[in-house]
C-alpha atoms as a PDB file:
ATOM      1  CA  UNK A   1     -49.173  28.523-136.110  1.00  0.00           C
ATOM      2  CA  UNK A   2     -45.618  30.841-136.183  1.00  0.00           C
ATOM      3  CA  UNK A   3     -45.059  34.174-135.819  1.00  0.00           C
ATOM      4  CA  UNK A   4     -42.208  35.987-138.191  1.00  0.00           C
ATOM      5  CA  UNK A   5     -40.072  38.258-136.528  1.00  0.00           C
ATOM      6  CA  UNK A   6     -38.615  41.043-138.825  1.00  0.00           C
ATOM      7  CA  UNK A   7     -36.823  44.027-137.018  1.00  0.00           C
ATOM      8  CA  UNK A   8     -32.697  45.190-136.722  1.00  0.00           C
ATOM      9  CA  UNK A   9     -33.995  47.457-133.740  1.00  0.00           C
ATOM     10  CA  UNK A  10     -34.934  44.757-131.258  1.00  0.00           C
ATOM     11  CA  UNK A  11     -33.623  41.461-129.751  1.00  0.00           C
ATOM     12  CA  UNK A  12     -35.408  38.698-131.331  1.00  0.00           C
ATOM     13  CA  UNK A  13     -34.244  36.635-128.470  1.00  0.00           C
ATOM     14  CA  UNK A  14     -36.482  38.752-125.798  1.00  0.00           C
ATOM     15  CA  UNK A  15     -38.965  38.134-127.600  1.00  0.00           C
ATOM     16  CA  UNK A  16     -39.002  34.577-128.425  1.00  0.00           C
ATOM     17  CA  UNK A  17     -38.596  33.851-124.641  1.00  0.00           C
ATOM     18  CA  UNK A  18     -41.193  36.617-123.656  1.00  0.00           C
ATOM     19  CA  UNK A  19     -43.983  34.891-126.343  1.00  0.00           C
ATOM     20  CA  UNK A  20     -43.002  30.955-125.596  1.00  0.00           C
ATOM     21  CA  UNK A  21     -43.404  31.898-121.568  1.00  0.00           C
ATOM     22  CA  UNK A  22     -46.972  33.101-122.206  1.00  0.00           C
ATOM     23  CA  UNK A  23     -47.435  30.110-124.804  1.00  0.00           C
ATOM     24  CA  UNK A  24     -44.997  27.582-125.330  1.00  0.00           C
ATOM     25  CA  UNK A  25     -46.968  25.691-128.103  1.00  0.00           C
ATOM     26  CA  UNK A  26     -46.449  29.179-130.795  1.00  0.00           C
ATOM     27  CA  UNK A  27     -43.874  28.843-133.605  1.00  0.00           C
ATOM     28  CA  UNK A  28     -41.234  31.831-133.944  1.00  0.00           C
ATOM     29  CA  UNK A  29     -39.122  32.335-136.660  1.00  0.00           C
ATOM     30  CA  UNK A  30     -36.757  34.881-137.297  1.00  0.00           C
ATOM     31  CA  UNK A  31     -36.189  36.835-140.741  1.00  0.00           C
ATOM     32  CA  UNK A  32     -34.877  35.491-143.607  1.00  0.00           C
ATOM     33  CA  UNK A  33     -35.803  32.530-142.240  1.00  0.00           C
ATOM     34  CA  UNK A  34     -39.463  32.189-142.536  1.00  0.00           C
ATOM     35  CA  UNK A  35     -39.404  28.495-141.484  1.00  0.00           C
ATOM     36  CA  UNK A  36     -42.703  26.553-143.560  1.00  0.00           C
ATOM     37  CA  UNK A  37     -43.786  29.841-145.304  1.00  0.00           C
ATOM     38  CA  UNK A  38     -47.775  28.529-144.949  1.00  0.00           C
ATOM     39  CA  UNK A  39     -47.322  28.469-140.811  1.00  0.00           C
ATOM     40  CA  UNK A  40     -46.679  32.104-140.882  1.00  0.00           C
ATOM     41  CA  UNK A  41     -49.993  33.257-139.557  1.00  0.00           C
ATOM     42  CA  UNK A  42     -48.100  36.938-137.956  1.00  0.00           C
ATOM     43  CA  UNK A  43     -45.668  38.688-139.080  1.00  0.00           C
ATOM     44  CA  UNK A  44     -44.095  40.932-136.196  1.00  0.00           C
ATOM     45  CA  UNK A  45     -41.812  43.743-137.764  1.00  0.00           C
ATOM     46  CA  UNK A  46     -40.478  47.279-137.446  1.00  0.00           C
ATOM     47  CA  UNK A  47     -38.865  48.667-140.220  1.00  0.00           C
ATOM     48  CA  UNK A  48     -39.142  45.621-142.568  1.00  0.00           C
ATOM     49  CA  UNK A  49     -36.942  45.614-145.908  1.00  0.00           C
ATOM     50  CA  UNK A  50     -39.633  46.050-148.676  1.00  0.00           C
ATOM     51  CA  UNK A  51     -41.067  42.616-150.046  1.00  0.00           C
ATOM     52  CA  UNK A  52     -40.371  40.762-147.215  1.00  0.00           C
ATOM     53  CA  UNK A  53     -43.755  39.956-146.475  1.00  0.00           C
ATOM     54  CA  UNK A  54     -44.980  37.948-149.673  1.00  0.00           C
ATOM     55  CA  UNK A  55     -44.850  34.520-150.284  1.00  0.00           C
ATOM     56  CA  UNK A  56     -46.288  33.902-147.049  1.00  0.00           C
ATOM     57  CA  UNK A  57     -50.251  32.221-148.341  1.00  0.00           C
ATOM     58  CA  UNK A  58     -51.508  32.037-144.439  1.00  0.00           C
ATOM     59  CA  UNK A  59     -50.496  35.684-143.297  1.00  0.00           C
ATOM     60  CA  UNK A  60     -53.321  37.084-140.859  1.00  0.00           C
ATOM     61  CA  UNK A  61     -51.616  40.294-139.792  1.00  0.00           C
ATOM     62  CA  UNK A  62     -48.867  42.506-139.537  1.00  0.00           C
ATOM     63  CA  UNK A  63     -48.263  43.486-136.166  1.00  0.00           C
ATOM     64  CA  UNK A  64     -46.284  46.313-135.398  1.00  0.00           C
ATOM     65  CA  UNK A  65     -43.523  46.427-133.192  1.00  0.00           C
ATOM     66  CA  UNK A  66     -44.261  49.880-132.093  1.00  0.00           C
ATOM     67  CA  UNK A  67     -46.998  52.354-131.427  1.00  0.00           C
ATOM     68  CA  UNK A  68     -46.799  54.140-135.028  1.00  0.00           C
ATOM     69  CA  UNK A  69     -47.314  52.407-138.447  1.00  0.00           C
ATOM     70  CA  UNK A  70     -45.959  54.632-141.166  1.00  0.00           C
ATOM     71  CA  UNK A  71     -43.028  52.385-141.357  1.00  0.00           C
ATOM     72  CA  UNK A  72     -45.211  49.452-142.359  1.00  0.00           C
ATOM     73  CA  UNK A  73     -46.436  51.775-145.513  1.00  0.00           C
ATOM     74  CA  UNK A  74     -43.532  52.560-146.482  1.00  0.00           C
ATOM     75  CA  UNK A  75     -43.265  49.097-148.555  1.00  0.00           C
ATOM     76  CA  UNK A  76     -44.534  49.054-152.121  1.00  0.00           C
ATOM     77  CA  UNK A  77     -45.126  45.649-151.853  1.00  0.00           C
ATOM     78  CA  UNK A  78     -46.842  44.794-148.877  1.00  0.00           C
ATOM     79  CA  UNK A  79     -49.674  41.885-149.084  1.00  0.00           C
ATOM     80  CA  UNK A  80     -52.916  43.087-149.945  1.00  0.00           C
ATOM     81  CA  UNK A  81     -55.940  42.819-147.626  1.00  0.00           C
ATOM     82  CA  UNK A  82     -54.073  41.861-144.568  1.00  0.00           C
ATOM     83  CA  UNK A  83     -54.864  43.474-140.844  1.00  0.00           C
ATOM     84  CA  UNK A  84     -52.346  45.593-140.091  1.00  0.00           C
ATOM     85  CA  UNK A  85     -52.407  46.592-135.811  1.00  0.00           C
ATOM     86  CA  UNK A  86     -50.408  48.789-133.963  1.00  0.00           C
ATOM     87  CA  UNK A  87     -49.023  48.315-130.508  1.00  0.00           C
ATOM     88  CA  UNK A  88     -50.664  49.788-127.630  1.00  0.00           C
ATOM     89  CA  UNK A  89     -48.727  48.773-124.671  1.00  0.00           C
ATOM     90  CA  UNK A  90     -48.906  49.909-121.087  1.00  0.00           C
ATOM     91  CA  UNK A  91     -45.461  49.912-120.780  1.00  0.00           C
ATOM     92  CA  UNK A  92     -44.496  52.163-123.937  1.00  0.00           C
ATOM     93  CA  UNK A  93     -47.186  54.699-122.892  1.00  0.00           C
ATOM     94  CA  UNK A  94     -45.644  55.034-119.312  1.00  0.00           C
ATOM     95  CA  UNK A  95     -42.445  56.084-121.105  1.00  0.00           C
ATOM     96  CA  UNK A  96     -43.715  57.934-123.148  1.00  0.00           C
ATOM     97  CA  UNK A  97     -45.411  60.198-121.094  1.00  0.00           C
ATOM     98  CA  UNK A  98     -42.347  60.355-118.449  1.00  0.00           C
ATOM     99  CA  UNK A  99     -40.497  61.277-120.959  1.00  0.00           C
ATOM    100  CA  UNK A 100     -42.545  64.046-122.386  1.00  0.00           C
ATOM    101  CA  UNK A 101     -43.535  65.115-119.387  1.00  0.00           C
ATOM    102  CA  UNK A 102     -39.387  65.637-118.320  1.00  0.00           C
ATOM    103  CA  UNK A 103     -39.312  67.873-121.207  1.00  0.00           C
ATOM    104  CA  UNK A 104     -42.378  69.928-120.353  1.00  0.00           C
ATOM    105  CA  UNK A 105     -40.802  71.185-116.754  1.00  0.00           C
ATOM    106  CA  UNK A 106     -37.449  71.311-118.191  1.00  0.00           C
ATOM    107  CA  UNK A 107     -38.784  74.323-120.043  1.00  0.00           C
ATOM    108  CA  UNK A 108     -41.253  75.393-117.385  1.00  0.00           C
ATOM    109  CA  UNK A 109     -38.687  75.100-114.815  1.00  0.00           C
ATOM    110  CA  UNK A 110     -35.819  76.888-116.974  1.00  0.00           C
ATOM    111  CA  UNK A 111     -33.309  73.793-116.445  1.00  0.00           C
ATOM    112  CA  UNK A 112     -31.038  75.294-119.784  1.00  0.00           C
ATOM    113  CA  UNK A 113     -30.464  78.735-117.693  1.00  0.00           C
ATOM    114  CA  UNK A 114     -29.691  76.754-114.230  1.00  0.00           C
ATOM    115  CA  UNK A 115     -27.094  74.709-116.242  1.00  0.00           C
ATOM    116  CA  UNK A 116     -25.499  77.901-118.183  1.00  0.00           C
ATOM    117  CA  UNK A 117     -25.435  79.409-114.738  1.00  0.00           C
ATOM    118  CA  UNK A 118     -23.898  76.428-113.050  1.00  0.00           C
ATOM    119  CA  UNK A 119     -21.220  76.007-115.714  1.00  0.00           C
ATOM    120  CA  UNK A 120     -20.313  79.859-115.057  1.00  0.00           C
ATOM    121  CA  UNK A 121     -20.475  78.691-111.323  1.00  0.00           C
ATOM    122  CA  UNK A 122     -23.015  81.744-111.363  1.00  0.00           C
ATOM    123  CA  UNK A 123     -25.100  81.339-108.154  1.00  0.00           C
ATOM    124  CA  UNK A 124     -28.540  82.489-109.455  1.00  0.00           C
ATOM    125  CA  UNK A 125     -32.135  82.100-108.248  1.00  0.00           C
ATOM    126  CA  UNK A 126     -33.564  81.525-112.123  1.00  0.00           C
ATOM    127  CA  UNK A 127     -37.440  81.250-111.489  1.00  0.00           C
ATOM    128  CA  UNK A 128     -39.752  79.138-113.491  1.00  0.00           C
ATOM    129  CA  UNK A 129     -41.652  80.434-116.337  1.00  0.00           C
ATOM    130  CA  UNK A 130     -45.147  80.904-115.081  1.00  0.00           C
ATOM    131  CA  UNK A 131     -47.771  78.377-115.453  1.00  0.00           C
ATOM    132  CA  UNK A 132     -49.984  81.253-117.277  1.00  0.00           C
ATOM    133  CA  UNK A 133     -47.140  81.641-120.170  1.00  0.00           C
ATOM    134  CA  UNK A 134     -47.071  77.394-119.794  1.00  0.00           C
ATOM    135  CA  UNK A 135     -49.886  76.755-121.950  1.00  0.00           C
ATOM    136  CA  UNK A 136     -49.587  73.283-123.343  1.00  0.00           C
ATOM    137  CA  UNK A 137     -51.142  71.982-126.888  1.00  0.00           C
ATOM    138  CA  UNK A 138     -51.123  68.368-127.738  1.00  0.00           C
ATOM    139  CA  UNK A 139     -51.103  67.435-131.387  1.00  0.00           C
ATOM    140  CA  UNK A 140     -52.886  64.079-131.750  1.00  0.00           C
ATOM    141  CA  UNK A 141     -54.801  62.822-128.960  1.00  0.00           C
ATOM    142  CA  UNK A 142     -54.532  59.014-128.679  1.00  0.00           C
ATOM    143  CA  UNK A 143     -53.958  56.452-125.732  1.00  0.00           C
ATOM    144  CA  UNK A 144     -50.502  58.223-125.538  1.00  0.00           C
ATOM    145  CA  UNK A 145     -51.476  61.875-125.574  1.00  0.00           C
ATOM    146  CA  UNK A 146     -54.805  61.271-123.686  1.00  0.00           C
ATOM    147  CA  UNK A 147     -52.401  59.528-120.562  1.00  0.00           C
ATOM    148  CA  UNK A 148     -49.803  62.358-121.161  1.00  0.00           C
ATOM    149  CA  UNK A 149     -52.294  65.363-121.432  1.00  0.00           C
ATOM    150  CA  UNK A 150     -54.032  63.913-117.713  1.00  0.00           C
ATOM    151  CA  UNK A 151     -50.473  64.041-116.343  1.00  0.00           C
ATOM    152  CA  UNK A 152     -49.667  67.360-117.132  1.00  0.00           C
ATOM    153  CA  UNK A 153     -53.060  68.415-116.175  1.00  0.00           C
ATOM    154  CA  UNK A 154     -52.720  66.669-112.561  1.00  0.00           C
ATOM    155  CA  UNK A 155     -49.413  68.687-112.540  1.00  0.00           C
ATOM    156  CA  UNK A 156     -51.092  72.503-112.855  1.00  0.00           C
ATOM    157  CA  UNK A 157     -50.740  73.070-116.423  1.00  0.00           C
ATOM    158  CA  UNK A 158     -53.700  74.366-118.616  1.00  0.00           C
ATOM    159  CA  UNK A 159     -53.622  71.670-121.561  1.00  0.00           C
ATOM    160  CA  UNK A 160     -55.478  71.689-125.190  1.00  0.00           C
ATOM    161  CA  UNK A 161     -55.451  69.295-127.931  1.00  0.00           C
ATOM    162  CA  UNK A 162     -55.605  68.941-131.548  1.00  0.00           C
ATOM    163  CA  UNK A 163     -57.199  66.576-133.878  1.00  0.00           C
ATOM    164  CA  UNK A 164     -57.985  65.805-137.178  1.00  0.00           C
ATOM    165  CA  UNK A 165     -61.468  65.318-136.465  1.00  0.00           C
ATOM    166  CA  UNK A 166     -63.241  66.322-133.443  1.00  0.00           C
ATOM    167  CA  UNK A 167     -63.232  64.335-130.478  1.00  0.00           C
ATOM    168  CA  UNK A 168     -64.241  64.350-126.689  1.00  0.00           C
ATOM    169  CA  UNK A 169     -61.885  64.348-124.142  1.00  0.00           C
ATOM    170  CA  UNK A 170     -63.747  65.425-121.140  1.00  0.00           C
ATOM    171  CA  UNK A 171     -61.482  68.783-119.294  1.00  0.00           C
ATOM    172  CA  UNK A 172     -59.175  68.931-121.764  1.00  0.00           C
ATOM    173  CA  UNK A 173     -59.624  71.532-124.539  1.00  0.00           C
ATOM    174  CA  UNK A 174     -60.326  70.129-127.708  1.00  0.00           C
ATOM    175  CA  UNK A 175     -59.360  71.683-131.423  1.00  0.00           C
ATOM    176  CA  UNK A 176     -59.941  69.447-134.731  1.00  0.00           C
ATOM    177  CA  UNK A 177     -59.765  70.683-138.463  1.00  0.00           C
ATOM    178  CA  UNK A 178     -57.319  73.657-140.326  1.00  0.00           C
ATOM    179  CA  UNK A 179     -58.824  76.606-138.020  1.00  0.00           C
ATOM    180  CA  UNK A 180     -58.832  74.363-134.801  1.00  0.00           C
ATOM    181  CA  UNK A 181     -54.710  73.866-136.007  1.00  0.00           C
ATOM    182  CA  UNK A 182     -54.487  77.745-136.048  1.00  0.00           C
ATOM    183  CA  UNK A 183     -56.559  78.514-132.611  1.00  0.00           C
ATOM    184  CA  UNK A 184     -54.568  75.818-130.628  1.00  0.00           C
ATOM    185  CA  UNK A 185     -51.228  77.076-131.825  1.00  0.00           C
ATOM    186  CA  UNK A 186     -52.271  80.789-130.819  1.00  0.00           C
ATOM    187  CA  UNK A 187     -52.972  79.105-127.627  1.00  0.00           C
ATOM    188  CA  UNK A 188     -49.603  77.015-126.881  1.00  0.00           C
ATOM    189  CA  UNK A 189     -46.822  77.901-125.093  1.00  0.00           C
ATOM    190  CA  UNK A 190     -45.246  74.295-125.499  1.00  0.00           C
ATOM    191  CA  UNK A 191     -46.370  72.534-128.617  1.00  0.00           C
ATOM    192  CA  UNK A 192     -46.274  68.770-127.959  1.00  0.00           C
ATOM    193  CA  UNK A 193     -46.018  66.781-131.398  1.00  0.00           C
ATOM    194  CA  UNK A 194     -47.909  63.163-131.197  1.00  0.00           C
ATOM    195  CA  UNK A 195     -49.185  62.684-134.502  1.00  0.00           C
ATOM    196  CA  UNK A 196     -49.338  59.722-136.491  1.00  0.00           C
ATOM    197  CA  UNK A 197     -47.404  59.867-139.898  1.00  0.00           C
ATOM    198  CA  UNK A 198     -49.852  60.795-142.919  1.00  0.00           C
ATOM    199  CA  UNK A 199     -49.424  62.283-146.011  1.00  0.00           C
ATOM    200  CA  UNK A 200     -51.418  65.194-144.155  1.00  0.00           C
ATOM    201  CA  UNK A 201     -49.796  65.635-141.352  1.00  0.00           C
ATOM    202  CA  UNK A 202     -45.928  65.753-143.203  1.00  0.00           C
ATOM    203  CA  UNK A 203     -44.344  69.020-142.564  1.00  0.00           C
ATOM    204  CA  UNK A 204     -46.874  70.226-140.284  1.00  0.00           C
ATOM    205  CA  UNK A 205     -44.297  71.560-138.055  1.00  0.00           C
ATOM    206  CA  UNK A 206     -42.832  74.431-140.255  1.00  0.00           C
ATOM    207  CA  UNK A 207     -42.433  78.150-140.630  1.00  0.00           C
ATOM    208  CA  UNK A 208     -46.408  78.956-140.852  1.00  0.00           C
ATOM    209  CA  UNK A 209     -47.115  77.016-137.981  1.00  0.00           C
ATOM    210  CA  UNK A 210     -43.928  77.873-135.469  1.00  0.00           C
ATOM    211  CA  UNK A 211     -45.154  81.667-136.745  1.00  0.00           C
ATOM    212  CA  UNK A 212     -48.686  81.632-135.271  1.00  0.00           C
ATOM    213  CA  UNK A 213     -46.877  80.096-132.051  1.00  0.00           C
ATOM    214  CA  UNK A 214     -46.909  82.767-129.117  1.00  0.00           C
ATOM    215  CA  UNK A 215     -43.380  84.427-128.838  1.00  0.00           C
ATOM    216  CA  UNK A 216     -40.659  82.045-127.221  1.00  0.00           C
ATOM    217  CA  UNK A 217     -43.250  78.807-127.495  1.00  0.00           C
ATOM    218  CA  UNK A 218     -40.976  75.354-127.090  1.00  0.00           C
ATOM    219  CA  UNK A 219     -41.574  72.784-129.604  1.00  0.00           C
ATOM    220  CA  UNK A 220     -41.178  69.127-128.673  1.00  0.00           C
ATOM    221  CA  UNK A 221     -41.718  66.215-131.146  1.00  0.00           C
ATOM    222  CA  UNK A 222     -41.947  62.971-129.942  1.00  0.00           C
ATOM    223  CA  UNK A 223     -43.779  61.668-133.371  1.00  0.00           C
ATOM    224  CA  UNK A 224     -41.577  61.074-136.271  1.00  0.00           C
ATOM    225  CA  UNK A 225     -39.137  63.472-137.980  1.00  0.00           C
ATOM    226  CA  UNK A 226     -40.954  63.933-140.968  1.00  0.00           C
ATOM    227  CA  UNK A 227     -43.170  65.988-139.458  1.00  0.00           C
ATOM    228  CA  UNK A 228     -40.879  69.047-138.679  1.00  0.00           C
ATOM    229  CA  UNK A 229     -39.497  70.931-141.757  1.00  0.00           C
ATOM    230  CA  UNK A 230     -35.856  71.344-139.662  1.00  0.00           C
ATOM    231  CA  UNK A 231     -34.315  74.637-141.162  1.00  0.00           C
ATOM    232  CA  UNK A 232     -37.919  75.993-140.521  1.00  0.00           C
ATOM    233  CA  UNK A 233     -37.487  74.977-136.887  1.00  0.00           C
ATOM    234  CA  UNK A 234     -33.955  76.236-136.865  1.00  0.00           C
ATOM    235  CA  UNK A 235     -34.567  79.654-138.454  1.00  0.00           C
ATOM    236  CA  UNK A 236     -37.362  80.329-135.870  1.00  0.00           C
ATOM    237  CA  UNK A 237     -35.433  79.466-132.525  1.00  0.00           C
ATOM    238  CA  UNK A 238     -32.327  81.941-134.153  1.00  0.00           C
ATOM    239  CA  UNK A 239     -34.368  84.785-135.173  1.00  0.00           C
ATOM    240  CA  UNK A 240     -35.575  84.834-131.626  1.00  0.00           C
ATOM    241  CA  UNK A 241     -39.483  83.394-131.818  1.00  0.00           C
ATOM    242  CA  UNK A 242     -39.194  80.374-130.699  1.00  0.00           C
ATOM    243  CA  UNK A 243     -37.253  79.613-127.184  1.00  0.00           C
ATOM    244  CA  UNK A 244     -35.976  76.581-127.767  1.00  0.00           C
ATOM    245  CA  UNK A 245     -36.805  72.624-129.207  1.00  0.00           C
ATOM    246  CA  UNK A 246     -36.579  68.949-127.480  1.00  0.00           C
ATOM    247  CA  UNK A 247     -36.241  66.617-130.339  1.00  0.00           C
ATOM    248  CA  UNK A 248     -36.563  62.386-130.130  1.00  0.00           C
ATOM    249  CA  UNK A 249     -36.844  62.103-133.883  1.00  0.00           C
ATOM    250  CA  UNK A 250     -35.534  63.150-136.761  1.00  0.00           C
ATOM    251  CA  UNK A 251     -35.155  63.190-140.665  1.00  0.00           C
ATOM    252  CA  UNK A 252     -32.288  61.091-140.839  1.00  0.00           C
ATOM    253  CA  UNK A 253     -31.552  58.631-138.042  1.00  0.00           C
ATOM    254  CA  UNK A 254     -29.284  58.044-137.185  1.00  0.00           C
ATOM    255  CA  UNK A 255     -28.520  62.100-136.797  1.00  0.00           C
ATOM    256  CA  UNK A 256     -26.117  63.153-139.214  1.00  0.00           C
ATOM    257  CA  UNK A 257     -23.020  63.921-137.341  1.00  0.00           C
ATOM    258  CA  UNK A 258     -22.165  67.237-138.767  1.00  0.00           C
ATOM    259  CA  UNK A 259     -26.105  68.271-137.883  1.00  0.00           C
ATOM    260  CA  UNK A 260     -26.371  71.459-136.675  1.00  0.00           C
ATOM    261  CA  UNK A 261     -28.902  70.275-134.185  1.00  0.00           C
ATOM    262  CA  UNK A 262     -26.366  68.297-132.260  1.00  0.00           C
ATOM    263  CA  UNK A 263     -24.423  71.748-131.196  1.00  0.00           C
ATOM    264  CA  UNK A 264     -27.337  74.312-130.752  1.00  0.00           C
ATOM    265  CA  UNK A 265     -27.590  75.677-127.161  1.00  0.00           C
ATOM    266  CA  UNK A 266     -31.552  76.204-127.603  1.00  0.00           C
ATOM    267  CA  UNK A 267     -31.892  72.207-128.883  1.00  0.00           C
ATOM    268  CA  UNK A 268     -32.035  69.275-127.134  1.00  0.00           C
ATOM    269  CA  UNK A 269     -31.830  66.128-128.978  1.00  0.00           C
ATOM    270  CA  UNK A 270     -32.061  61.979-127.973  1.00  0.00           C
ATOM    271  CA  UNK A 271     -31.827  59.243-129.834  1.00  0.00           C
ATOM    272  CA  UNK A 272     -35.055  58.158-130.586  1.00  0.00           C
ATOM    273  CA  UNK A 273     -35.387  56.525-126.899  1.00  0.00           C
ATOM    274  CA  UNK A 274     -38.857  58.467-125.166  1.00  0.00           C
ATOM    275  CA  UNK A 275     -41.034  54.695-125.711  1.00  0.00           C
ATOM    276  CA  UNK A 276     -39.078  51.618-126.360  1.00  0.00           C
ATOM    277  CA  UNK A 277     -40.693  48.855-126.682  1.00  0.00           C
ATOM    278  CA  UNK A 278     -40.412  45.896-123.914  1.00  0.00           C
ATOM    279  CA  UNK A 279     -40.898  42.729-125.137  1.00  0.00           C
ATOM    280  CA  UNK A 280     -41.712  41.554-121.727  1.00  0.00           C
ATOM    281  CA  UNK A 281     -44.639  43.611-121.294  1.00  0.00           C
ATOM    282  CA  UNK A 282     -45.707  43.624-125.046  1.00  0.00           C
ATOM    283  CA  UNK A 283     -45.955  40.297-125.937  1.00  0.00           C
ATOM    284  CA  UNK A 284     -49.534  39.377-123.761  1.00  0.00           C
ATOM    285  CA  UNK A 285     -51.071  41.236-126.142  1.00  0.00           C
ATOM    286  CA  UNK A 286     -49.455  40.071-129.620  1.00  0.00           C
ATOM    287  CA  UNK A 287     -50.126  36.820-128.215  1.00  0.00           C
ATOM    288  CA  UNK A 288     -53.655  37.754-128.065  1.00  0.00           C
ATOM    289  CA  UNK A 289     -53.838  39.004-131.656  1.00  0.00           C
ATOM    290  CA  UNK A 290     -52.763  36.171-132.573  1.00  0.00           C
ATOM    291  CA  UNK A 291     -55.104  33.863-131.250  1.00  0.00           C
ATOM    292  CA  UNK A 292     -57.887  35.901-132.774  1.00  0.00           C
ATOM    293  CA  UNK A 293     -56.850  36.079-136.083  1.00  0.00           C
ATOM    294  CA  UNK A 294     -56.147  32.291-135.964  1.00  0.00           C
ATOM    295  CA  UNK A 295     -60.010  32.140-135.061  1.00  0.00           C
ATOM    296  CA  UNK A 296     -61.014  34.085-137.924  1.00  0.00           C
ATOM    297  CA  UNK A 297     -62.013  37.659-135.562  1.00  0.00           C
ATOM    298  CA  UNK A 298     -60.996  41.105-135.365  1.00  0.00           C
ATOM    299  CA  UNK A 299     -57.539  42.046-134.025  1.00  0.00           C
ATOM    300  CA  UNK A 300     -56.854  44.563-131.372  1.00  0.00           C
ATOM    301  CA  UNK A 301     -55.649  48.439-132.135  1.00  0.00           C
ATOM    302  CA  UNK A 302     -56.483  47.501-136.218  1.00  0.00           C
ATOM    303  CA  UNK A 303     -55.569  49.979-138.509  1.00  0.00           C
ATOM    304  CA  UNK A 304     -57.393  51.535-141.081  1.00  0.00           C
ATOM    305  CA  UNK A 305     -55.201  51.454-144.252  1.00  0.00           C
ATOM    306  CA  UNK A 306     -57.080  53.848-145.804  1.00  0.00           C
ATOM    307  CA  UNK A 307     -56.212  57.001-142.955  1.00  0.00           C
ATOM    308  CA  UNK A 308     -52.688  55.286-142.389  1.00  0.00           C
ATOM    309  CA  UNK A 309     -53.381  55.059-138.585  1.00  0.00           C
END
């Protein structure tokens, strides 16, 4: 049995030697070349060029290279009736939330007005925003917001989510449906986005929604750029609602050079770098996906095609 590796975004290399050191005996191939087409039993991919999956008889799943999936959809022609999984990886998650949670108490803790004032080599005592006007809301409430809302909890701050559906999640506010969207926006001070990318959940971030925010909410969006409607965003944090934005993802990526994002004093934007995925820590459990597909059972962290997610 082989695995297919199809992805420009990460070392096929890592990954061979991180899969062969948990099991040697597993075939790994790298796209175009597919090796014997009928060993393909996995197909491990981010971003794959459309069609690249067919022709292979024995496929058992598509495994994603990352935690979100809307990449895999994106092909017109992907095989029929094949498990698709995301990753769900220890690892990613830790970054993930590290990195959220450095953009959460850069805005609580005012670090844009300590770096103006430094710059002006103004010695000021600039005090954080108060936890009460730090409300936090969570949109989508998986393994990565469920780890990142308990952080920020642990650290003081009064945290709600946001769902689709409803859901449990024990001290932590919950919100699900089109009013729960409303309530929880009414309610956030920093708007976290985590959302998977569905045809519902495009352009959910936009001038409606950064409206019902309180006055001089933060936005951060740590999802995929297609969920933000970016002049919306823009034309908010200049007409004075919104304070400011902390942006991983984007539109376009790369970012357009001539972006006005890049330049805005209120916006902060990365590269597309709060979870990368480490094939060291990853591949235990697309080894284990493997083996159960070969066996004929369920994968872990399936997807359900027919929600996206």
């Amino acid at each position: 049995m082989s695995i297919l590796f199809i992805s420009k975004a990460d070392n096929p290399t890592e990954w061979q030697q991180a899969l062969a050191s948990l099991d040697p005996e597993i075939g790994f191939q790298v796209w175009p070349d597919s090796g014997k087409p009928e060993d393909i039993e996995v197909a491990l991919v981010w971003k794959h060029p459309p069609g690249a999956l067919l022709g292979l008889p024995n496929l058992k799943l598509i495994q994603s290279l990352g935690a979100g999936v809307d990449h895999i959809f994106m092909d017109p022609r992907l095989p029929k009736n094949v498990p698709i999984a995301r990753l769900v990886d220890a690892e990613l998650t830790r970054q993930m939330v590290e990195y959220v949670t450095l953009a959460v108490l850069s805005r609580h803790r005012r670090l844009d007005l300590i770096r103006g004032a430094q710059l002006l080599r103004d010695w000021q005592v600039i005090p954080p925003v108060p936890i009460s006007c730090s409300r936090v809301g969570i949109l989508g409430f998986g393994e990565i917001g469920r780890a990142t809302g308990n952080t920020l909890v642990n650290l003081g701050f009064k945290v709600a989510s946001w769902t689709r559906t409803p859901h449990t999640v024990g001290a932590v506010a919950s919100y699900h449906g089109s009013e729960g969207f409303t309530s929880l926006l009414q309610k956030s001070d920093i708007l976290i986005c985590l959302l998977p990318l569905i045809a519902k959940t495009r352009g959910l971030l936009n001038a409606e929604a950064f409206a019902t925010l309180p006055t001089d909410a933060y936005v951060i969006n740590v999802a995929r750029g297609a969920h933000l409607i970016e002049q919306d965003l823009l034309a908010a944090i200049d007409n004075g609602h919104l304070s400011g934005a902390w942006l991983d993802v984007f539109d376009a990526e790369p970012l357009p050079s001539n972006h006005p994002f890049w330049a805005h004093p209120k916006i902060v934007v990365t590269p597309h770098l709060a979870g990368l995925t480490v094939a060291s820590s990853a591949a235990s459990q697309v080894i284990h996906n493997l083996r159960l597909v070969h066996i004929g059972k369920t994968p872990q962290n399936l997807v359900d095609p027919t929600v996206g997610y």
